[in-house]
C-alpha atoms as a PDB file:
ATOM      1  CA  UNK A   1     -90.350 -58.424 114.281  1.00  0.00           C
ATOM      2  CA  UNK A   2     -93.333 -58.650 112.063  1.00  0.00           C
ATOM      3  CA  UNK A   3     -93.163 -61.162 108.712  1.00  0.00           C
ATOM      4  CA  UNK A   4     -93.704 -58.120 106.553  1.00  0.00           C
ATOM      5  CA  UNK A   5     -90.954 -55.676 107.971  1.00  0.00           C
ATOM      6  CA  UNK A   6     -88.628 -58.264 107.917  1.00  0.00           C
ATOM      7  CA  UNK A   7     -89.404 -59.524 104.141  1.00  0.00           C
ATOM      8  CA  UNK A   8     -88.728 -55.280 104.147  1.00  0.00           C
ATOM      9  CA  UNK A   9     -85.853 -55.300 105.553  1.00  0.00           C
ATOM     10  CA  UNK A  10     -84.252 -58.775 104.273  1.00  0.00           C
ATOM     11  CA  UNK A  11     -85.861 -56.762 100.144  1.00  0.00           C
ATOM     12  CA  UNK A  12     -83.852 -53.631 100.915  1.00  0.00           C
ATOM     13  CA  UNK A  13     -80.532 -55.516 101.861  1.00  0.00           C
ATOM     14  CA  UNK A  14     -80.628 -57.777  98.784  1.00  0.00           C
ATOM     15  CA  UNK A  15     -81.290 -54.533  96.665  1.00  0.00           C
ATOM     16  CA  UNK A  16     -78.757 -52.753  98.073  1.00  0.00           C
ATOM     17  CA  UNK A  17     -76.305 -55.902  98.127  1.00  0.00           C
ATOM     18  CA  UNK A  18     -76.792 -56.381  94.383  1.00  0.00           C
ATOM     19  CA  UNK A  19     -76.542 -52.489  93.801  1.00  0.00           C
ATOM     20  CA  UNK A  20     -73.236 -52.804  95.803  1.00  0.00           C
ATOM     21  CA  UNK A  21     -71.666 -55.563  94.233  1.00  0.00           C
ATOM     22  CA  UNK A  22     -72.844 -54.246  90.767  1.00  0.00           C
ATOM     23  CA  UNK A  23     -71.409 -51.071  91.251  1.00  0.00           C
ATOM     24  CA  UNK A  24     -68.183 -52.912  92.804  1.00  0.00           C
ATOM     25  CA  UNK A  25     -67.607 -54.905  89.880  1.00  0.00           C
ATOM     26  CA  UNK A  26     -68.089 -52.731  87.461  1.00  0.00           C
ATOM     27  CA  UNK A  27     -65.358 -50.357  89.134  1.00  0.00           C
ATOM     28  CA  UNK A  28     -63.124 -52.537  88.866  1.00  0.00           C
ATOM     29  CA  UNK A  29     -62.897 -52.982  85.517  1.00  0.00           C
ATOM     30  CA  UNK A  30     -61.487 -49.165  85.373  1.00  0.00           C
ATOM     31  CA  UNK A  31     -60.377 -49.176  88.841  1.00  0.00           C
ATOM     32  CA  UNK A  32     -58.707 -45.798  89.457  1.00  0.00           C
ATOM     33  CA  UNK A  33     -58.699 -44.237  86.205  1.00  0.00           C
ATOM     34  CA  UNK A  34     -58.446 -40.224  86.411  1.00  0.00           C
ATOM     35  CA  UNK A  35     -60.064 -39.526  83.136  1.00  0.00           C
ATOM     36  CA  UNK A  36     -63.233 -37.582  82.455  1.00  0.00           C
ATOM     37  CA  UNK A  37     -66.481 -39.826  81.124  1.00  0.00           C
ATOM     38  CA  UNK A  38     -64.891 -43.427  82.070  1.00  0.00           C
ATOM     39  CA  UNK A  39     -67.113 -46.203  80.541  1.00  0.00           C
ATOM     40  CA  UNK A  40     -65.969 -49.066  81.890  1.00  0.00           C
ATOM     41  CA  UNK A  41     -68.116 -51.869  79.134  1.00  0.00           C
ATOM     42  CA  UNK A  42     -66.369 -55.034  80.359  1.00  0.00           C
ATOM     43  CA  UNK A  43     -63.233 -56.625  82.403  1.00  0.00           C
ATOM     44  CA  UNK A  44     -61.004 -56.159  79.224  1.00  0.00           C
ATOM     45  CA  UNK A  45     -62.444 -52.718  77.410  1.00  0.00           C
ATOM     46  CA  UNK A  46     -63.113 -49.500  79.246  1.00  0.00           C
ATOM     47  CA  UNK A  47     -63.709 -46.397  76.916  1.00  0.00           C
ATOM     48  CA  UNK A  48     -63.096 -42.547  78.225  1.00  0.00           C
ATOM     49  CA  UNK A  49     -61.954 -39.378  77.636  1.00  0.00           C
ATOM     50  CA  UNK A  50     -58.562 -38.148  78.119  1.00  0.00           C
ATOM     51  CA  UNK A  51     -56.543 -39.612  80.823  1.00  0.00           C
ATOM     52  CA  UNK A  52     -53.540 -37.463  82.686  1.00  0.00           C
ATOM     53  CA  UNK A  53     -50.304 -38.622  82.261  1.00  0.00           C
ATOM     54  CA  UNK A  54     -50.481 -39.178  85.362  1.00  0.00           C
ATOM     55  CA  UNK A  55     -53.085 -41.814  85.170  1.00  0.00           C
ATOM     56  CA  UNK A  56     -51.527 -43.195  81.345  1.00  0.00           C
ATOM     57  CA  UNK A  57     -48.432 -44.097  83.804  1.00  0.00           C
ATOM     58  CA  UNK A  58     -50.191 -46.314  85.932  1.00  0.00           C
ATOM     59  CA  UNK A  59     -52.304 -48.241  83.582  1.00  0.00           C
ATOM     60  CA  UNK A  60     -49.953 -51.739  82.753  1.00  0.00           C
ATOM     61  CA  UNK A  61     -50.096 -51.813  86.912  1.00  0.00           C
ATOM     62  CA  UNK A  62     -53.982 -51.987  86.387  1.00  0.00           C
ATOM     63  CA  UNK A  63     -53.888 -54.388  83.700  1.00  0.00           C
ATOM     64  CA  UNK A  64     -54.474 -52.452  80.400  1.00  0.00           C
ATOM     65  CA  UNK A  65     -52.054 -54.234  77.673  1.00  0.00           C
ATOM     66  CA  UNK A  66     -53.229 -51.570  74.840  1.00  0.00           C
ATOM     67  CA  UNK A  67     -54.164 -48.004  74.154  1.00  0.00           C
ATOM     68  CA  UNK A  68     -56.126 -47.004  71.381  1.00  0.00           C
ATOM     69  CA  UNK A  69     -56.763 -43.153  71.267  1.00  0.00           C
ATOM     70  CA  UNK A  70     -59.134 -41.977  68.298  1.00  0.00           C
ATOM     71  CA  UNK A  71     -58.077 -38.014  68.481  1.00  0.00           C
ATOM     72  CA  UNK A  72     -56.080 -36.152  66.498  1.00  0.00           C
ATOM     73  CA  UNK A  73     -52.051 -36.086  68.686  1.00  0.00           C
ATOM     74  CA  UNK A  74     -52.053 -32.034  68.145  1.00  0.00           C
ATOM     75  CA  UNK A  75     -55.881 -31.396  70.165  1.00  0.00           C
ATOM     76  CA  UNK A  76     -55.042 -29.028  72.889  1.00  0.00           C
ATOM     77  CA  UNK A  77     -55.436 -31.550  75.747  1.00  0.00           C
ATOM     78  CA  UNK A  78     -53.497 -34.388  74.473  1.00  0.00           C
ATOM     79  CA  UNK A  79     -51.430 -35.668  76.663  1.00  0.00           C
ATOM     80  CA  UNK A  80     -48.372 -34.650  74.139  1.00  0.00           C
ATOM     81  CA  UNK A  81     -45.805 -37.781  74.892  1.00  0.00           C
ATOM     82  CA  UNK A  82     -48.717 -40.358  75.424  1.00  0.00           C
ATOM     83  CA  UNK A  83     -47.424 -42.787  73.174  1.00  0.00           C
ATOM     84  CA  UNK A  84     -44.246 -42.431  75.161  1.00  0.00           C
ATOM     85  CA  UNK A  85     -45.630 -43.263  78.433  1.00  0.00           C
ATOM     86  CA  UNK A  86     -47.678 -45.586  77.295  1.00  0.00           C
ATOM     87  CA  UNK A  87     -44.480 -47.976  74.997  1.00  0.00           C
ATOM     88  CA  UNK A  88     -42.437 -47.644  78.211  1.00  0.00           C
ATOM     89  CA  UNK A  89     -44.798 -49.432  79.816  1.00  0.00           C
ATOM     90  CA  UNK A  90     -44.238 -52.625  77.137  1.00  0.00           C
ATOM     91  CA  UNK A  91     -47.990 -51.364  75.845  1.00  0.00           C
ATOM     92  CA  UNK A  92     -49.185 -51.141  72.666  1.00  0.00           C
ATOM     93  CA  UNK A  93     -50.477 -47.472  71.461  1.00  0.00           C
ATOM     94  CA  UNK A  94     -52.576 -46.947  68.793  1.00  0.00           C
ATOM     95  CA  UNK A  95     -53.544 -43.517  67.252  1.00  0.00           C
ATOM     96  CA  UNK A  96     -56.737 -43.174  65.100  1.00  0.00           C
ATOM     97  CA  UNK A  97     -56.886 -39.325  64.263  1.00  0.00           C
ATOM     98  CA  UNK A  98     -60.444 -39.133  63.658  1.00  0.00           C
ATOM     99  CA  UNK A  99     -61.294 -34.953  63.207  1.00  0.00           C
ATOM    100  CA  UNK A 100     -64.415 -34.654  65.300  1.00  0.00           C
ATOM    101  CA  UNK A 101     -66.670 -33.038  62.452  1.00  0.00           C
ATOM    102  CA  UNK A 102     -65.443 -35.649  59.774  1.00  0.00           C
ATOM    103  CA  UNK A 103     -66.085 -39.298  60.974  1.00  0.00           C
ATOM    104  CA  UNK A 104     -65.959 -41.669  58.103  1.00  0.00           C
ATOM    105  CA  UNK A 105     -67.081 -45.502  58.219  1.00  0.00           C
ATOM    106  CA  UNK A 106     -63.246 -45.869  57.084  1.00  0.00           C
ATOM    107  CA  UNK A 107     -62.439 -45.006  60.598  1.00  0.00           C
ATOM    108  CA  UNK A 108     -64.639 -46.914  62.321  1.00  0.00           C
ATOM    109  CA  UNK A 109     -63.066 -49.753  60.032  1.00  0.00           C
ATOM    110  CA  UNK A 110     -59.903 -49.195  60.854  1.00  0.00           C
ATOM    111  CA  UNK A 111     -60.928 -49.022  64.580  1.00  0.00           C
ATOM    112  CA  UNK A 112     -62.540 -52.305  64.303  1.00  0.00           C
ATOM    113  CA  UNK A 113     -59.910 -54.197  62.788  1.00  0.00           C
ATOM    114  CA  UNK A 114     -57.735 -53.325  65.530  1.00  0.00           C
ATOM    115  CA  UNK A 115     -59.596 -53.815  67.849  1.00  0.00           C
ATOM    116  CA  UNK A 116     -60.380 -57.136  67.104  1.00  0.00           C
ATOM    117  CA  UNK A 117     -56.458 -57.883  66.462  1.00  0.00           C
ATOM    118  CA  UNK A 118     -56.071 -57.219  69.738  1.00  0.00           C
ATOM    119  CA  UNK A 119     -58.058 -60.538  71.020  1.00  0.00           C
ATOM    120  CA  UNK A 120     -58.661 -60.675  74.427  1.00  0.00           C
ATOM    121  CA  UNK A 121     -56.046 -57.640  75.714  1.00  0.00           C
ATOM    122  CA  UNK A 122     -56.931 -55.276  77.988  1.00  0.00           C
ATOM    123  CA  UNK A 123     -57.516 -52.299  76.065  1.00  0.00           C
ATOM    124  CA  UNK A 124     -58.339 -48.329  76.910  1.00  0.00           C
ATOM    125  CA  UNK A 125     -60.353 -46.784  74.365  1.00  0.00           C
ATOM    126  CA  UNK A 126     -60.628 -43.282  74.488  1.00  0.00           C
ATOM    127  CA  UNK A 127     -60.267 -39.428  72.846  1.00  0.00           C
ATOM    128  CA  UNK A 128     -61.091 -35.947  74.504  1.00  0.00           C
ATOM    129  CA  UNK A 129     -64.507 -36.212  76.489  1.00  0.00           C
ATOM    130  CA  UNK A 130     -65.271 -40.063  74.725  1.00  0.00           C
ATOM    131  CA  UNK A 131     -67.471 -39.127  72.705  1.00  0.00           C
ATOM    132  CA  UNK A 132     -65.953 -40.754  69.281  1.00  0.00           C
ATOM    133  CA  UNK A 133     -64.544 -43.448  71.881  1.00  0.00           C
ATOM    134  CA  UNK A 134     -67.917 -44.390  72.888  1.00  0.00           C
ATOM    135  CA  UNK A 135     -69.475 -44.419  69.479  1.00  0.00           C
ATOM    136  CA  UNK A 136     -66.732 -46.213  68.333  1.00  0.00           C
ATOM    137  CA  UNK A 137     -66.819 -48.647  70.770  1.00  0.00           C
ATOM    138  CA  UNK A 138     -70.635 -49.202  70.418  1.00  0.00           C
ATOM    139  CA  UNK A 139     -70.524 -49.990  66.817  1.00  0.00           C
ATOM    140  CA  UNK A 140     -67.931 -52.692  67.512  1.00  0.00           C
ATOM    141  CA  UNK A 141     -70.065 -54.024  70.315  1.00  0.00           C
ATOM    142  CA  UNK A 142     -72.900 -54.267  67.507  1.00  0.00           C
ATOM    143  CA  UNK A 143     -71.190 -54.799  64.555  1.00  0.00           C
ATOM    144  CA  UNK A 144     -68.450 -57.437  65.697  1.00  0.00           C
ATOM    145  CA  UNK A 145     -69.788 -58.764  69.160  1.00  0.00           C
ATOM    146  CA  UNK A 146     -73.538 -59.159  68.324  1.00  0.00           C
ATOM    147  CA  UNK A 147     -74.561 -57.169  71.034  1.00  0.00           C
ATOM    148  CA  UNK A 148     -78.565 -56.075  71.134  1.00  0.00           C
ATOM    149  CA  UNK A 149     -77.918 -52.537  70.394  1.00  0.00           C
ATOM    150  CA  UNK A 150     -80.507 -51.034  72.322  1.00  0.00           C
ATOM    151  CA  UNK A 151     -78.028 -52.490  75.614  1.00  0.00           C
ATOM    152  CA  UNK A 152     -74.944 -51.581  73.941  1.00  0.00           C
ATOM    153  CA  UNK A 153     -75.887 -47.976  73.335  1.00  0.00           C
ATOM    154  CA  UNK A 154     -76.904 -47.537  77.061  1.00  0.00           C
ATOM    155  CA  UNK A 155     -72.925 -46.744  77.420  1.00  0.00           C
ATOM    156  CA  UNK A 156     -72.964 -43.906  74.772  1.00  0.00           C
ATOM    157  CA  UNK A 157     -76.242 -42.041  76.675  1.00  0.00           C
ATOM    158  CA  UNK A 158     -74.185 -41.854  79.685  1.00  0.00           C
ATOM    159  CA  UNK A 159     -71.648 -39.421  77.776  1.00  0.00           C
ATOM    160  CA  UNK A 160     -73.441 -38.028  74.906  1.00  0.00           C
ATOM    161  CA  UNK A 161     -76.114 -38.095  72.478  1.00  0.00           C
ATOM    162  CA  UNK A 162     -74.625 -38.083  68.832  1.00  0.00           C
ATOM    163  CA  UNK A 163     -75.958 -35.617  66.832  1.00  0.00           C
ATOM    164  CA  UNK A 164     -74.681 -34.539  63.083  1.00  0.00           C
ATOM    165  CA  UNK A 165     -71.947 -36.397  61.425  1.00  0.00           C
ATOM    166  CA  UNK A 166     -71.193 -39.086  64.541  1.00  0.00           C
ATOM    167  CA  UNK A 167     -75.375 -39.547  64.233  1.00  0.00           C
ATOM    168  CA  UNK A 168     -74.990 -40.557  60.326  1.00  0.00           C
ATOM    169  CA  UNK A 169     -71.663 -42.285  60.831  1.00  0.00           C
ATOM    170  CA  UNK A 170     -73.842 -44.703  63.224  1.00  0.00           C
ATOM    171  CA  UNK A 171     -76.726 -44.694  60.549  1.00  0.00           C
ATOM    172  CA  UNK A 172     -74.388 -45.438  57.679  1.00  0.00           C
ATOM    173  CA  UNK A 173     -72.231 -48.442  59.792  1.00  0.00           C
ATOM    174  CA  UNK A 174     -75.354 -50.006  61.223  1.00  0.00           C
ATOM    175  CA  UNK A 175     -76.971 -50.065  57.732  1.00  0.00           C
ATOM    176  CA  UNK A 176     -74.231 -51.556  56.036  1.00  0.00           C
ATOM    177  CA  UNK A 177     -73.841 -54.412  58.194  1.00  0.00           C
ATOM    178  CA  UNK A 178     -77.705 -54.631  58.070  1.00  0.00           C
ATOM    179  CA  UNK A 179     -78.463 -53.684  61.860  1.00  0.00           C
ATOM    180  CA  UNK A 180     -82.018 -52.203  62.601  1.00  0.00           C
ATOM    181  CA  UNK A 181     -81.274 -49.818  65.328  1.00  0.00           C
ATOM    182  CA  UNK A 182     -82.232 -45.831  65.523  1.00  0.00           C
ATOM    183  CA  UNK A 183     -79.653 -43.643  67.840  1.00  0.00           C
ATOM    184  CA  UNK A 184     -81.523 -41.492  70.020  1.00  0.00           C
END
């Protein structure tokens, strides 16, 4: 074999190794969870939209230890007795009711502050499609964690681009914590 087809061949495995492993990893973190949009962000947070019950029943046996869902209980696919499945499973639930035309910074406050209560829990973020769930869970990433927001935000392109009120509720948070970054 010639020195330059196998530097070829010995490039594309690495490539594909890493791609593997990346991908690997990174499925892990949300394992099997049958929910549309899943964004899993690290080993302890995954954001989405909403799960089945089906799926809420099985998450203690993948690790999550909390549950914080940011849309209103009465949307027409809520999973109606979520908060149900979710305590029997010695989880905490959360409920944020944040009306999808109407985000305030108050809510992304509140969001926060629980969040970061929760330490270093395992923790399912997530509303109807994630869209707030992956704003919200951006602007902690910036806000609280430091994260370079032009990384952080890669996670909300892969749902949604905010537009409207969830554009200006990112405007208005990033401003008053004094974070340069403009939401595409």
């Amino acid at each position: 074999m010639s020195t330059s087809l196998s530097t070829y061949l010995c490039t594309a495995f690495l490539g594909l190794s890493t791609a593997l492993c990346t991908s690997l990893s990174t499925g892990a973190y949300a394992q099997n969870l049958d929910a549309p949009n899943v964004v899993p962000i690290t080993a302890q947070l995954t954001s989405s939209g909403q799960p089945t019950a089906k799926a809420l029943e099985s998450l203690s046996a993948q690790g999550y230890e909390a549950v914080i869902y940011l849309a209103p209980p009465h949307v027409s696919d809520a999973v109606r007795e979520e908060n149900i499945i979710v305590g029997r499973q010695n989880m905490l639930f959360v409920n944020i009711p944040i009306v999808f035309n109407k985000p305030a910074v108050s809510d992304y406050e509140t969001f926060a502050a629980i969040l970061q209560g929760l330490g270093n829990k395992k923790v399912l973020v997530h509303c109807q499609v994630n869209m707030r769930a992956s704003t919200m869970v951006f602007l902690y990433r910036v806000v609280v964690g430091k994260e370079d927001p032009s990384i952080a935000y890669e996670s909300v392109s892969k749902v949604w681009t905010p537009s409207g009120p969830w554009k200006q509720l990112m405007l208005d948070v990033l401003q008053k914590h004094k974070i340069n970054f403009e939401p595409y």
